[in-house]
Each structure stands twice: as structure tokens, then as C-alpha cells.
N, C-alpha and C. Protein backbone atom coordinates (compact mmCIF):
# COMPACT_ATOMS: atom_id res chain seq x y z
N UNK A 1 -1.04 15.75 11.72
CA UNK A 1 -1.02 16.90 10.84
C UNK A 1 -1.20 16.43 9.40
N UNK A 2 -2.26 17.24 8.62
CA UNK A 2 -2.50 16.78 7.20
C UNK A 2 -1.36 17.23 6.28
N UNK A 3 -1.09 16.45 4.85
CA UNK A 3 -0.11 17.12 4.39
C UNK A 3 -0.16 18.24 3.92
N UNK A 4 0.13 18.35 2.81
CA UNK A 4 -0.18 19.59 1.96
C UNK A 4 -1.21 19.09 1.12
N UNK A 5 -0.74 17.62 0.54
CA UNK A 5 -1.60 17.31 -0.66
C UNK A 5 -3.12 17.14 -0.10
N UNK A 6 -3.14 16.63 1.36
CA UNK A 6 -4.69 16.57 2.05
C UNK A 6 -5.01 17.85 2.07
N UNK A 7 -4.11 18.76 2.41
CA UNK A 7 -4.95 20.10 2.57
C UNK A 7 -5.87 20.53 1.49
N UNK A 8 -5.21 20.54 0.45
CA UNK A 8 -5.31 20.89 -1.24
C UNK A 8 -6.52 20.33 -1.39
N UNK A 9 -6.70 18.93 -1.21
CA UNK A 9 -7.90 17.98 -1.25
C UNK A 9 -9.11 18.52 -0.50
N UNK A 10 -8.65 18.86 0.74
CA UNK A 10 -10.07 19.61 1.65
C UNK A 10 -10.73 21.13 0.89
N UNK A 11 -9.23 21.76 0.65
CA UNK A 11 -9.54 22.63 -0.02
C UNK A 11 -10.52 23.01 -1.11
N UNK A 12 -10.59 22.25 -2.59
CA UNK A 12 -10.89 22.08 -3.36
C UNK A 12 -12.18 21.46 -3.56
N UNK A 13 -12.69 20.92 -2.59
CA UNK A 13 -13.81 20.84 -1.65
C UNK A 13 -14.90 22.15 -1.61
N UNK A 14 -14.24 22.97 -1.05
CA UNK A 14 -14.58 24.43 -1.09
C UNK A 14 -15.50 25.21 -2.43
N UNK A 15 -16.62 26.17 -1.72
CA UNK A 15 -16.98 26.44 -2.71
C UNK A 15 -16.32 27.67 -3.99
N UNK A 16 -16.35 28.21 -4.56
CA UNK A 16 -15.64 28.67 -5.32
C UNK A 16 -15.43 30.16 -4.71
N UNK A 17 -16.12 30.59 -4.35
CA UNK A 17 -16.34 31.73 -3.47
C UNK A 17 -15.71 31.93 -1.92
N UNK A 18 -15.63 30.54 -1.52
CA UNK A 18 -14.67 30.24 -0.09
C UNK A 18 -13.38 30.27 -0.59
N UNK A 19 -12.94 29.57 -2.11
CA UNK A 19 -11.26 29.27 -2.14
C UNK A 19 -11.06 30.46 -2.32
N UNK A 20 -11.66 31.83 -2.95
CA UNK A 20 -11.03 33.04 -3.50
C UNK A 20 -11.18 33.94 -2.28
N UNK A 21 -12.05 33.52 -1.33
CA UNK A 21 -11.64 34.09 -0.14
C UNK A 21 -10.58 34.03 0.88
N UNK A 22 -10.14 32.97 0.94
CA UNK A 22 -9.14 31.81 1.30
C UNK A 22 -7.61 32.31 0.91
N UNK A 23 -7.75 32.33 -0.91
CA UNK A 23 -6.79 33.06 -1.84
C UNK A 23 -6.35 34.66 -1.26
N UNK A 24 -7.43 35.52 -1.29
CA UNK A 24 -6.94 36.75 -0.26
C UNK A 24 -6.57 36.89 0.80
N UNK A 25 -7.00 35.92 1.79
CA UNK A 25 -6.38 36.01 3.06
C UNK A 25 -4.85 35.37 3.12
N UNK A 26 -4.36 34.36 2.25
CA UNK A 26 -2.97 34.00 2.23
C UNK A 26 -2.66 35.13 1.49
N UNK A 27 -2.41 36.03 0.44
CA UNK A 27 -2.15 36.98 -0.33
C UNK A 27 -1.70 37.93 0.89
N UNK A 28 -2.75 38.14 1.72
CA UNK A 28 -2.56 39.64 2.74
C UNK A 28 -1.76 38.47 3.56
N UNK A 29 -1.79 37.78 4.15
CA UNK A 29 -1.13 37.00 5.03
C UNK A 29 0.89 37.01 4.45
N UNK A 30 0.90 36.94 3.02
CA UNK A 30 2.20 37.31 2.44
C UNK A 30 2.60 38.54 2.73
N UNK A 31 2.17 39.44 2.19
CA UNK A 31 2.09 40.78 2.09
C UNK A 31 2.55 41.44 3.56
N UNK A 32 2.16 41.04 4.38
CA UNK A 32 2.65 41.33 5.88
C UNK A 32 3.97 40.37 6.13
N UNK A 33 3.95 39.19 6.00
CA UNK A 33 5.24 38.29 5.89
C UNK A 33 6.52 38.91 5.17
N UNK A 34 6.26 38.74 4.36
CA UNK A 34 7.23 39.92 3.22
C UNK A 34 7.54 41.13 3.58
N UNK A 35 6.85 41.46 4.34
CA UNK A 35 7.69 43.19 4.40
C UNK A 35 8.70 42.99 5.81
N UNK A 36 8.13 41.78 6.65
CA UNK A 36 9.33 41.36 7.50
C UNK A 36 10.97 40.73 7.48
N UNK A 37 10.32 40.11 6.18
CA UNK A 37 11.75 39.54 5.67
C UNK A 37 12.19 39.84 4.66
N UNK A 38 13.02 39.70 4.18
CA UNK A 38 13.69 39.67 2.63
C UNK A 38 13.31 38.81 2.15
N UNK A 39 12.93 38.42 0.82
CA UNK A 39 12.66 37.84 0.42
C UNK A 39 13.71 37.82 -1.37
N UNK A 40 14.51 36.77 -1.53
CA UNK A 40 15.42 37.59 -2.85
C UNK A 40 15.24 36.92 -3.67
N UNK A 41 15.20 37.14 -4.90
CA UNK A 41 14.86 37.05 -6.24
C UNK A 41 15.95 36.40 -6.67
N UNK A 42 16.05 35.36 -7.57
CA UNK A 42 16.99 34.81 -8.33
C UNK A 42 17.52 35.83 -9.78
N UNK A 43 18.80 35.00 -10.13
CA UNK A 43 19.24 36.53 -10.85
C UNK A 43 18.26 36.30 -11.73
N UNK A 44 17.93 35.26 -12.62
CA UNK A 44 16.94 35.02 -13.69
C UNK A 44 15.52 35.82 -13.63
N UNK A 45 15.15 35.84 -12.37
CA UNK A 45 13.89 36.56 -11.71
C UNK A 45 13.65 38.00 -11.90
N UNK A 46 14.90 38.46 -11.54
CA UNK A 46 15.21 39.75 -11.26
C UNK A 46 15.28 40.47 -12.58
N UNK A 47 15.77 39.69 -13.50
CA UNK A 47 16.01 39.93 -15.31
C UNK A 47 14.73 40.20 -15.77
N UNK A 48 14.40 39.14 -15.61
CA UNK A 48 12.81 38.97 -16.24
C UNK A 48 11.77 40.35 -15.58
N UNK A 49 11.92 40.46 -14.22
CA UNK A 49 10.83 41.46 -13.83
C UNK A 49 11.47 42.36 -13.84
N UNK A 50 13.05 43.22 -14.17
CA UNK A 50 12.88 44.39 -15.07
C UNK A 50 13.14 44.20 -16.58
N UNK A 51 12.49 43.34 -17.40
CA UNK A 51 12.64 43.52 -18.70
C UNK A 51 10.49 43.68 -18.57
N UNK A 52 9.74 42.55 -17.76
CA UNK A 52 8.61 43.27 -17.71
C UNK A 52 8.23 44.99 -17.02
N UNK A 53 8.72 45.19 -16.03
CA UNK A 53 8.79 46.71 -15.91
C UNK A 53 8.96 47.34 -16.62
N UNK A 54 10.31 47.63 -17.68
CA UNK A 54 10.90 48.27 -18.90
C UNK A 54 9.26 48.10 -19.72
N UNK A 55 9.37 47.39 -20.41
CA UNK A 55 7.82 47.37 -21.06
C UNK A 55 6.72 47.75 -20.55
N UNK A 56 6.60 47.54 -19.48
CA UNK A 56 5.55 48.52 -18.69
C UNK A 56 5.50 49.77 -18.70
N UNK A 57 6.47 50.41 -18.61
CA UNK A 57 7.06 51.68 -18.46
C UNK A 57 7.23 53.06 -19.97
N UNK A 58 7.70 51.73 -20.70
CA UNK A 58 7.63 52.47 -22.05
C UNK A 58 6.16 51.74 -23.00
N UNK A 59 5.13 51.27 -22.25
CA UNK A 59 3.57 51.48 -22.73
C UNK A 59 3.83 50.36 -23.74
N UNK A 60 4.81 49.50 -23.93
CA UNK A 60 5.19 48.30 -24.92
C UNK A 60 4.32 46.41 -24.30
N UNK A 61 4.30 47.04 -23.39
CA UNK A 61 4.12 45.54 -22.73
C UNK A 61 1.84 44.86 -22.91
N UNK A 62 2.20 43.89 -23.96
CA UNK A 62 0.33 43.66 -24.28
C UNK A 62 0.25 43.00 -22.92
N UNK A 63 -1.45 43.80 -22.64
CA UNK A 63 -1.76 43.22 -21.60
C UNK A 63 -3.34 43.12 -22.34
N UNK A 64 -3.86 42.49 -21.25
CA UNK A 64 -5.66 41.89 -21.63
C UNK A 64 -6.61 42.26 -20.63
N UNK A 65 -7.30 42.59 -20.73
CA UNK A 65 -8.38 42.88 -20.12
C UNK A 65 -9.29 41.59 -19.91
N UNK A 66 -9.98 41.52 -18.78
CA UNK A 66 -10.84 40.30 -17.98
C UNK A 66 -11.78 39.40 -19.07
N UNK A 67 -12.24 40.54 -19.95
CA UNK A 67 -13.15 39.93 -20.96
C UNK A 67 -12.57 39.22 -21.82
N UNK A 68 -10.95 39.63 -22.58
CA UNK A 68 -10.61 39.16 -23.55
C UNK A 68 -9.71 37.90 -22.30
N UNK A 69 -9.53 37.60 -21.57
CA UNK A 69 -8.59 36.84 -21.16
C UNK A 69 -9.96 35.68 -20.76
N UNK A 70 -11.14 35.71 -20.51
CA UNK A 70 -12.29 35.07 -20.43
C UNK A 70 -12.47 34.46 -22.20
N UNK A 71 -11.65 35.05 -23.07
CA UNK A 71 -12.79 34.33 -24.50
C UNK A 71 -11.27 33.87 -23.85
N UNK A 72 -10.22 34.31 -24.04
CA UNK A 72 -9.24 33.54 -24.67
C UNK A 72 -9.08 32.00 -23.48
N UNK A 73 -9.84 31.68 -22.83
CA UNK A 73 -9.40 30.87 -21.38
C UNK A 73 -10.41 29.85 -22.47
N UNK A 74 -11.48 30.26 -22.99
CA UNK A 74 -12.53 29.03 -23.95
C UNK A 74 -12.42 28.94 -24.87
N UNK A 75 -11.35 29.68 -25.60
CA UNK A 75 -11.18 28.90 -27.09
C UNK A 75 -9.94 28.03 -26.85
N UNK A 76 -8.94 27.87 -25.60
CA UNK A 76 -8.14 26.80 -25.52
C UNK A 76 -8.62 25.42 -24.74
């Protein structure tokens, strides 16, 4: 059995279009996992994602759109 780090290695291999396919199928592969189990949040976790909700909620929270998160990924 390969490890993880071989997997990663085969992986990455992959064309860019296979890993983001790859990426959705573990995503839905969670998504069904998760609704079987519990899954629990640390208290720190739990803080944080309702202080981002709260901001979500009251229209406070900056978010970016694909284009601006594309300049901002090439000017760093």
C-alpha cells in the first residue's frame, strides 16, 4: 500500500483538469460521509465560523470575486 506522500506524488502527476476532478469526487465523497457521522468542531472552530456567519449575515463580511482573487494570487 502507497503512502499518502506517494499518493500525493502520483497525484500531482495528474493533469490539472483530472486533480479538480478528483477534488470533486472526494468533496461529494465527504459530503455523504458527513451526513453519516458527526463530525465536531473544536470550540475555537465553532467561534470562528459563527463570528464568519455573523458577518455574513449582517452583509459586513469582504468577500472577492474570481477575477479580483486571480490579480490578487499574481501580484503576490
Amino acid at each position: 500500500m502507497m503512502t499518502i506522500n506517494q499518493q500525493l506524488q502520483q497525484i500531482l502527476k495528474l493533469s490539472v483538469k483530472d486533480r479538480l476532478h478528483l477534488i470533486g469526487q472526494i468533496w461529494d465523497s465527504l459530503k455523504s460521509e458527513t451526513k453519516e457521522q458527526s463530525i465536531s468542531l473544536s470550540e475555537a472552530q465553532e467561534i470562528e465560523l459563527s463570528r464568519r456567519s455573523e458577518l455574513l449575515h449582517h452583509g459586513s463580511a469582504k468577500t472577492y470575486s474570481l477575477e479580483e482573487m486571480k490579480a490578487l494570487k499574481l501580484t503576490r
